[in-house]
N, C-alpha and C. Protein backbone atom coordinates (compact mmCIF):
# COMPACT_ATOMS: atom_id res chain seq x y z
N UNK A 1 225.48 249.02 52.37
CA UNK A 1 226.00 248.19 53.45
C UNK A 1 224.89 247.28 53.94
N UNK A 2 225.51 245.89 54.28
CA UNK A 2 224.59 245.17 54.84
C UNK A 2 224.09 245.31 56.12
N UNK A 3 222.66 245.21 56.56
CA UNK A 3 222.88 245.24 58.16
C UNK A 3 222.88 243.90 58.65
N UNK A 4 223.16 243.45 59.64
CA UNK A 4 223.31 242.39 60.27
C UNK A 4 222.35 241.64 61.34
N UNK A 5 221.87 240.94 61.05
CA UNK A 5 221.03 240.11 62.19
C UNK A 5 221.36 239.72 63.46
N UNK A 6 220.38 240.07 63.82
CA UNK A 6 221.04 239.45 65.63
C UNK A 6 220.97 238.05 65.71
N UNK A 7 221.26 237.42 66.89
CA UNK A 7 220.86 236.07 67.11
C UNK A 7 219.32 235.94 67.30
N UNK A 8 218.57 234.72 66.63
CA UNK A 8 219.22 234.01 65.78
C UNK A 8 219.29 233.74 64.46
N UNK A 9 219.96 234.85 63.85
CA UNK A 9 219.42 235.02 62.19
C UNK A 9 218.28 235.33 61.64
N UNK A 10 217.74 236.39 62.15
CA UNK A 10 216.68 236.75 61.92
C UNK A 10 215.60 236.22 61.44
N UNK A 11 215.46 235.08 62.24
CA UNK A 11 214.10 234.47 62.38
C UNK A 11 213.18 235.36 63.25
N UNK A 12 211.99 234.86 62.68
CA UNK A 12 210.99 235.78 64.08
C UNK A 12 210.35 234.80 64.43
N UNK A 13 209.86 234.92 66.01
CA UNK A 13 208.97 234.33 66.49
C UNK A 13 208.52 234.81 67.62
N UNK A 14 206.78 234.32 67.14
CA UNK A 14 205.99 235.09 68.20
C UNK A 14 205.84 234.50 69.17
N UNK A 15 206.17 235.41 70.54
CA UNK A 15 206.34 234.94 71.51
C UNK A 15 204.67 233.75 72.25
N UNK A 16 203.40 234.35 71.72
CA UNK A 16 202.37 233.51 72.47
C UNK A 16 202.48 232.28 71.25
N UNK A 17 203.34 231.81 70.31
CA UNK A 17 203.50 230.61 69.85
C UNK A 17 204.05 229.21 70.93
N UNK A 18 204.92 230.09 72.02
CA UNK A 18 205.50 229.10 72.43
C UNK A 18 204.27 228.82 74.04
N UNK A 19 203.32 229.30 73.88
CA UNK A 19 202.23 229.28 75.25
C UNK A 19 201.60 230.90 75.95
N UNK A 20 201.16 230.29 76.78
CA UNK A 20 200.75 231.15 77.21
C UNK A 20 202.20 232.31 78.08
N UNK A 21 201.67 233.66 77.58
CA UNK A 21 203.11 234.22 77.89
C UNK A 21 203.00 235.52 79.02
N UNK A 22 201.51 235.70 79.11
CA UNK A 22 200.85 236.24 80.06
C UNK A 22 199.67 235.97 80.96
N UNK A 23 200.07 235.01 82.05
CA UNK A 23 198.70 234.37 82.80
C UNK A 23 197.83 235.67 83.57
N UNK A 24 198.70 236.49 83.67
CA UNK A 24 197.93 237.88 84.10
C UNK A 24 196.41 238.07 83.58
N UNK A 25 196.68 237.85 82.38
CA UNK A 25 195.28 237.99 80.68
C UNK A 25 194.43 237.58 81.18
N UNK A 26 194.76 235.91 81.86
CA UNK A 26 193.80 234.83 81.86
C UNK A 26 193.29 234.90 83.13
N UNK A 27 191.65 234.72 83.43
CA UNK A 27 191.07 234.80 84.51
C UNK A 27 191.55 234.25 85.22
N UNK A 28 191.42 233.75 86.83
CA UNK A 28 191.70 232.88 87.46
C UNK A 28 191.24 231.63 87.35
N UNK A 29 189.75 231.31 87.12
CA UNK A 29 189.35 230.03 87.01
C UNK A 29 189.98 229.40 85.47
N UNK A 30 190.23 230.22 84.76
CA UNK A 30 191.33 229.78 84.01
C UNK A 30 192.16 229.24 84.36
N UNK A 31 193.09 229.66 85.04
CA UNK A 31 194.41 229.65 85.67
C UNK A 31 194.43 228.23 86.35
N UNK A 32 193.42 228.26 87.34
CA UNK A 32 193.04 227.00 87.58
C UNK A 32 192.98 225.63 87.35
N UNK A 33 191.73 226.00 86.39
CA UNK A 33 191.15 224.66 85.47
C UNK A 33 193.08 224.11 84.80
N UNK A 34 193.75 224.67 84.30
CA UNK A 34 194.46 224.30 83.49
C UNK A 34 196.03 223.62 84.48
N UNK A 35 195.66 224.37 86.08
CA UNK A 35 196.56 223.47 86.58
C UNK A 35 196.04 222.42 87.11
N UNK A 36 194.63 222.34 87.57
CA UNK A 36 193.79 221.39 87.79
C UNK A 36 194.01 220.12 86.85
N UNK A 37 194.07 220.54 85.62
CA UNK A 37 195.03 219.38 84.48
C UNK A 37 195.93 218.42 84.68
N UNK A 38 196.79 219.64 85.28
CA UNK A 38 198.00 218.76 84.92
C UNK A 38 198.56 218.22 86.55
N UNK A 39 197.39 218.32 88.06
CA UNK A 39 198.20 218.32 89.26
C UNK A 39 198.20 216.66 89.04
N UNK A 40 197.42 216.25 88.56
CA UNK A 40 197.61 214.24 88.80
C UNK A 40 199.21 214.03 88.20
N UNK A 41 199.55 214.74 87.48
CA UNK A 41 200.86 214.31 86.62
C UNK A 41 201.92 214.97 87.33
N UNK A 42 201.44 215.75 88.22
CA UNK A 42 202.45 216.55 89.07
C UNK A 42 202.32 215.41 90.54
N UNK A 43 201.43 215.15 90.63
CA UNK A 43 201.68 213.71 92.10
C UNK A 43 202.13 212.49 91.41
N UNK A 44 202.00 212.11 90.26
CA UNK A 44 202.59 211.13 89.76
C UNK A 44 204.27 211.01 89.76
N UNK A 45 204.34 212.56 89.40
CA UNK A 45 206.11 212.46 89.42
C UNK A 45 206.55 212.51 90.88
N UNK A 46 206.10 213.15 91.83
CA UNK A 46 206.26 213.50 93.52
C UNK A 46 206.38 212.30 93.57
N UNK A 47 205.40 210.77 93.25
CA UNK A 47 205.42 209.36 93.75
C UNK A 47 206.51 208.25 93.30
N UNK A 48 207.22 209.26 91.87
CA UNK A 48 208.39 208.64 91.45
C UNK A 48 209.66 209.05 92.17
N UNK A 49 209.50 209.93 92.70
CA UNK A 49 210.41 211.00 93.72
C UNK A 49 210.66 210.03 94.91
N UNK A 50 209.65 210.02 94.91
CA UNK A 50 209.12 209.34 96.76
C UNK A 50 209.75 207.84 96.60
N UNK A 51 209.39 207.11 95.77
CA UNK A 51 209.82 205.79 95.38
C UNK A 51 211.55 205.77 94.99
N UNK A 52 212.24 206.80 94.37
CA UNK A 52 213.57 206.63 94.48
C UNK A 52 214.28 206.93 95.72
N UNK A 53 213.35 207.39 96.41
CA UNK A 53 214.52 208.12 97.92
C UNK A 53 213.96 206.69 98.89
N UNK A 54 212.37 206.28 98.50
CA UNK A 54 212.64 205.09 99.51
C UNK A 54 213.51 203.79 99.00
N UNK A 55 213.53 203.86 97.63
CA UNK A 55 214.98 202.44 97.43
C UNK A 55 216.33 202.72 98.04
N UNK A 56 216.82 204.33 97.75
CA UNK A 56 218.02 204.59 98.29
C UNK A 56 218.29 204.29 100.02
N UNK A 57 217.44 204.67 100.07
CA UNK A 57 216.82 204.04 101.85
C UNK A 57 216.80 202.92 102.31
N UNK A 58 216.25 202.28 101.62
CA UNK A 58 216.42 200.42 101.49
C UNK A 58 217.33 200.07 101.43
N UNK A 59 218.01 200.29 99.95
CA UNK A 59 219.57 199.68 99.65
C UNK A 59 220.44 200.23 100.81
N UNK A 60 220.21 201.18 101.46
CA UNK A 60 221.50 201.57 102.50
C UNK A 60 220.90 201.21 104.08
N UNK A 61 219.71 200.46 104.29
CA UNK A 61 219.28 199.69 105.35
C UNK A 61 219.09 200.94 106.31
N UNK A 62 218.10 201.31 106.20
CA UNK A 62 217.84 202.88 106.63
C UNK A 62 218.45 203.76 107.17
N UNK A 63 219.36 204.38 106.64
CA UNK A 63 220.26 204.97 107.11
C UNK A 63 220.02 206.28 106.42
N UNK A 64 219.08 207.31 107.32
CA UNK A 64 219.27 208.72 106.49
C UNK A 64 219.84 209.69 106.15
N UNK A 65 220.95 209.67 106.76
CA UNK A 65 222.63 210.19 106.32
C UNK A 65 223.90 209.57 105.36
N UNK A 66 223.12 209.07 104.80
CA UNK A 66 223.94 208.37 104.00
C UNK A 66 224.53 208.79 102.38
N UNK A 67 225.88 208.69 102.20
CA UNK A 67 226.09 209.17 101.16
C UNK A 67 225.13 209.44 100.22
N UNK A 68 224.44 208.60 99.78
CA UNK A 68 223.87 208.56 98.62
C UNK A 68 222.87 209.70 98.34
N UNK A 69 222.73 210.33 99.25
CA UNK A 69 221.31 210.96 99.98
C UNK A 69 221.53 212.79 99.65
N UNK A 70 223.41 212.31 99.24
CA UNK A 70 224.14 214.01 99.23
C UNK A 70 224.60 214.18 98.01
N UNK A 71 224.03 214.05 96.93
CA UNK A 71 224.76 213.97 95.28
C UNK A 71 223.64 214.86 94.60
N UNK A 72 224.53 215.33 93.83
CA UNK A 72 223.83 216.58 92.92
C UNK A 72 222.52 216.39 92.53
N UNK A 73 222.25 214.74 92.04
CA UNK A 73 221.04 214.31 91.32
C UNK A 73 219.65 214.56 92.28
N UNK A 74 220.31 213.67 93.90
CA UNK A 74 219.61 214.12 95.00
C UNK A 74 219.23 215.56 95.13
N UNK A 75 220.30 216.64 95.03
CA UNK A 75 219.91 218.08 95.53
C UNK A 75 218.87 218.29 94.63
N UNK A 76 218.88 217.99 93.33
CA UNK A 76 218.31 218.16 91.89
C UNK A 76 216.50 217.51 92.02
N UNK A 77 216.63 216.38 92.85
CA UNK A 77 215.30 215.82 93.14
C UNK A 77 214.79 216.31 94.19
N UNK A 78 215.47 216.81 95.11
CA UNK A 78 214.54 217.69 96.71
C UNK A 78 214.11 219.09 95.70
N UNK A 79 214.48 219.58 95.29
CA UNK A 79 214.00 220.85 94.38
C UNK A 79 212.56 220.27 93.87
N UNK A 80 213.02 219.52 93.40
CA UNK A 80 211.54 219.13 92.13
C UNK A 80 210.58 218.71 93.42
N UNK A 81 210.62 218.11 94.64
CA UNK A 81 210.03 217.79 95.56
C UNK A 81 209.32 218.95 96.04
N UNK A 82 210.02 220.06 96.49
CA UNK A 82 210.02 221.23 96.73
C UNK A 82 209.19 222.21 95.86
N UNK A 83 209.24 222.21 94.44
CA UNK A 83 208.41 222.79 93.69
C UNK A 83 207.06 222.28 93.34
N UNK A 84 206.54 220.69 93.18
CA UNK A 84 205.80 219.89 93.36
C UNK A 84 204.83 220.49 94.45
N UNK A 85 205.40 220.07 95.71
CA UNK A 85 204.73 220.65 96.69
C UNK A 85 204.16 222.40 97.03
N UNK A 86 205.22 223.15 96.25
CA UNK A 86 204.75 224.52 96.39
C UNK A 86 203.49 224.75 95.66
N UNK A 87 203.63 224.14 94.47
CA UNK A 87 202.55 224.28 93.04
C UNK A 87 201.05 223.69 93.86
N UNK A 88 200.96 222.51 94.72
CA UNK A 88 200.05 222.06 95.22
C UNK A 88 199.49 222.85 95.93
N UNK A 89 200.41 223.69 96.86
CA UNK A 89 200.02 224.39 98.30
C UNK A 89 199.72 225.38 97.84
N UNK A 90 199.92 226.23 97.00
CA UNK A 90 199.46 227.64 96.45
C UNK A 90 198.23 226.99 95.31
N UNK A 91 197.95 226.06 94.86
CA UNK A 91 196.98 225.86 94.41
C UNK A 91 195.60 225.29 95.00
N UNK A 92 196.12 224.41 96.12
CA UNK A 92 194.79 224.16 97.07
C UNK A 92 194.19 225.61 97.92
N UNK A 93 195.45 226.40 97.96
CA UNK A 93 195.12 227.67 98.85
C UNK A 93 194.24 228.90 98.15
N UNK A 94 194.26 228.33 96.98
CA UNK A 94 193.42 229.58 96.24
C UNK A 94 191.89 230.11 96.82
N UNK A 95 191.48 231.58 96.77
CA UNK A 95 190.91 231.58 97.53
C UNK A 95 189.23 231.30 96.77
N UNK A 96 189.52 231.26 95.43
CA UNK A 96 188.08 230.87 94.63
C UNK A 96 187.57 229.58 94.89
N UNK A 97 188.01 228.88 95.80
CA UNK A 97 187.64 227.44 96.06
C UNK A 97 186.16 227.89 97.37
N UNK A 98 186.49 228.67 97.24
CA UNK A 98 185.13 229.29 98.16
C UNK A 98 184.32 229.86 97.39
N UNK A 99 184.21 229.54 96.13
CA UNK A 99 182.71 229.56 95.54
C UNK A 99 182.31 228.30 95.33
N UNK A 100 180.76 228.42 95.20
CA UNK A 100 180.08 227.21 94.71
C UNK A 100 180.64 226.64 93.55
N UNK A 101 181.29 227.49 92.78
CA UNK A 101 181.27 226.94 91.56
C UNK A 101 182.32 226.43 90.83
N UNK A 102 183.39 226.51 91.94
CA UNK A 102 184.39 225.70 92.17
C UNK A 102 184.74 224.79 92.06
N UNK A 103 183.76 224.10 92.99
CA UNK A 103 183.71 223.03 94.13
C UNK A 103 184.29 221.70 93.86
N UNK A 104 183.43 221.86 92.12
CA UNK A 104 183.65 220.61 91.70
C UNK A 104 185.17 220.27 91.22
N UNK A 105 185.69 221.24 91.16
CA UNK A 105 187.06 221.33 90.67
C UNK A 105 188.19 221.01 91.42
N UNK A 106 187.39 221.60 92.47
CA UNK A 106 188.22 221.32 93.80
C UNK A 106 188.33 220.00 94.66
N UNK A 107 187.06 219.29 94.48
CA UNK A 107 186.60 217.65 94.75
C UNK A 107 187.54 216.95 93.68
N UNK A 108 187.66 216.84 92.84
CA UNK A 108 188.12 216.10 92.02
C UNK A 108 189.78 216.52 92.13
N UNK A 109 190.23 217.59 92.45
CA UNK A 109 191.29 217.78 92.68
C UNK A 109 191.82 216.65 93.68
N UNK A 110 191.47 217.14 94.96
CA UNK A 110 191.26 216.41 96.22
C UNK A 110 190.94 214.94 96.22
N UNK A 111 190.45 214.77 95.32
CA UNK A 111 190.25 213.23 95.12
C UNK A 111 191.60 212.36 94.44
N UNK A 112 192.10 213.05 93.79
CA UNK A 112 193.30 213.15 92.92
C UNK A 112 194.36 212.54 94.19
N UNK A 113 194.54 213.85 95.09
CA UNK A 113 195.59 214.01 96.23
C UNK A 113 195.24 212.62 97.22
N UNK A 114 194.09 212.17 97.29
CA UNK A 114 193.80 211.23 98.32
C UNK A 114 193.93 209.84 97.77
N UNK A 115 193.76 210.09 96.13
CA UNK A 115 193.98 208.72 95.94
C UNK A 115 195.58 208.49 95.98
N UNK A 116 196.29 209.23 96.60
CA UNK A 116 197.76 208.82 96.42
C UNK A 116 198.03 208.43 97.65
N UNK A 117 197.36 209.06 98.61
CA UNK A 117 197.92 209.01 100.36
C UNK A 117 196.76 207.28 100.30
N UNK A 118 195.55 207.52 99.91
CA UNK A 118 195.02 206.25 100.88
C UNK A 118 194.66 204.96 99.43
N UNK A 119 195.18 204.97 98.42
CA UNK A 119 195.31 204.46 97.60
C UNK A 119 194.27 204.52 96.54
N UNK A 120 192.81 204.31 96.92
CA UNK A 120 191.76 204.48 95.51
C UNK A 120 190.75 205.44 96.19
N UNK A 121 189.80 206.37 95.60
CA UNK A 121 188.67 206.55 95.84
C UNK A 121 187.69 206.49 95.17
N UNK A 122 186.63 206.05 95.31
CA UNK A 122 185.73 205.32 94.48
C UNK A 122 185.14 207.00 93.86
N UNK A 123 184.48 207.59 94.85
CA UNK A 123 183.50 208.88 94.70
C UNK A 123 184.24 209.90 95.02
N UNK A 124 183.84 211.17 94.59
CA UNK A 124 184.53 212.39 95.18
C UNK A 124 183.10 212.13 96.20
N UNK A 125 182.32 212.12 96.72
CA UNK A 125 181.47 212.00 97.67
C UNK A 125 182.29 211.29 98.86
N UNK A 126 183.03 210.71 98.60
CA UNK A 126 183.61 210.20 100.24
C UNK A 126 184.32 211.12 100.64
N UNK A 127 184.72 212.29 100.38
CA UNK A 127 185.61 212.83 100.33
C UNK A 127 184.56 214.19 101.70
């Protein structure tokens, strides 16, 4: 008798092919460095966020109750707003930013975040 494969046809695949599948493993300054990566691309999308809710705003002559403001796509973009911001706040809050050896990680982070609120920064030294 044959036996039968599960889904999906008995392919295999190893699960740390598709990434990292246990951040537990990985130190913290690991953990870090690698969201430290990717937070500019995480304020980049927050600023595409930010830029569609202020056109919807515009086009409806500021009116913040306004239909447009209550559609799935909207609920769908306050989430991503929402997670954006969590990923930031639990990542600025870490408590290894209180080593020296941090610091620098953390400046350049921060430099990241400021060049969005006050537009350029030349140095992480102004900071």
């Amino acid at each position: 008798s044959k036996k039968k494969g599960g889904f999906p046809g008995g392919l295999r695949f190893s699960p740390a092919a598709f990434g990292h599948t246990n951040l537990m493993s990985m130190s913290e300054a690991s953990v870090a460095n690698k969201v430290a990566a990717v937070l500019p691309k995480i304020f980049a999308n927050l600023d595409v966020l930010k830029n569609y809710f202020a056109n919807i705003l515009r086009l409806n002559d500021g009116i913040i109750d306004c239909g447009n403001l209550y559609t799935l796509a909207c609920q769908q973009y306050f989430l991503c707003i929402k997670l954006g911001m969590d990923i930031a706040a639990a990542f600025f809050s870490w408590n290894g930013f209180q080593s020296s050896e941090n610091v620098d990680m953390l400046l350049t982070c921060l430099s990241a975040l400021v060049e969005r609120i006050q537009g350029s920064v030349e140095t992480a030294e102004v900071l």
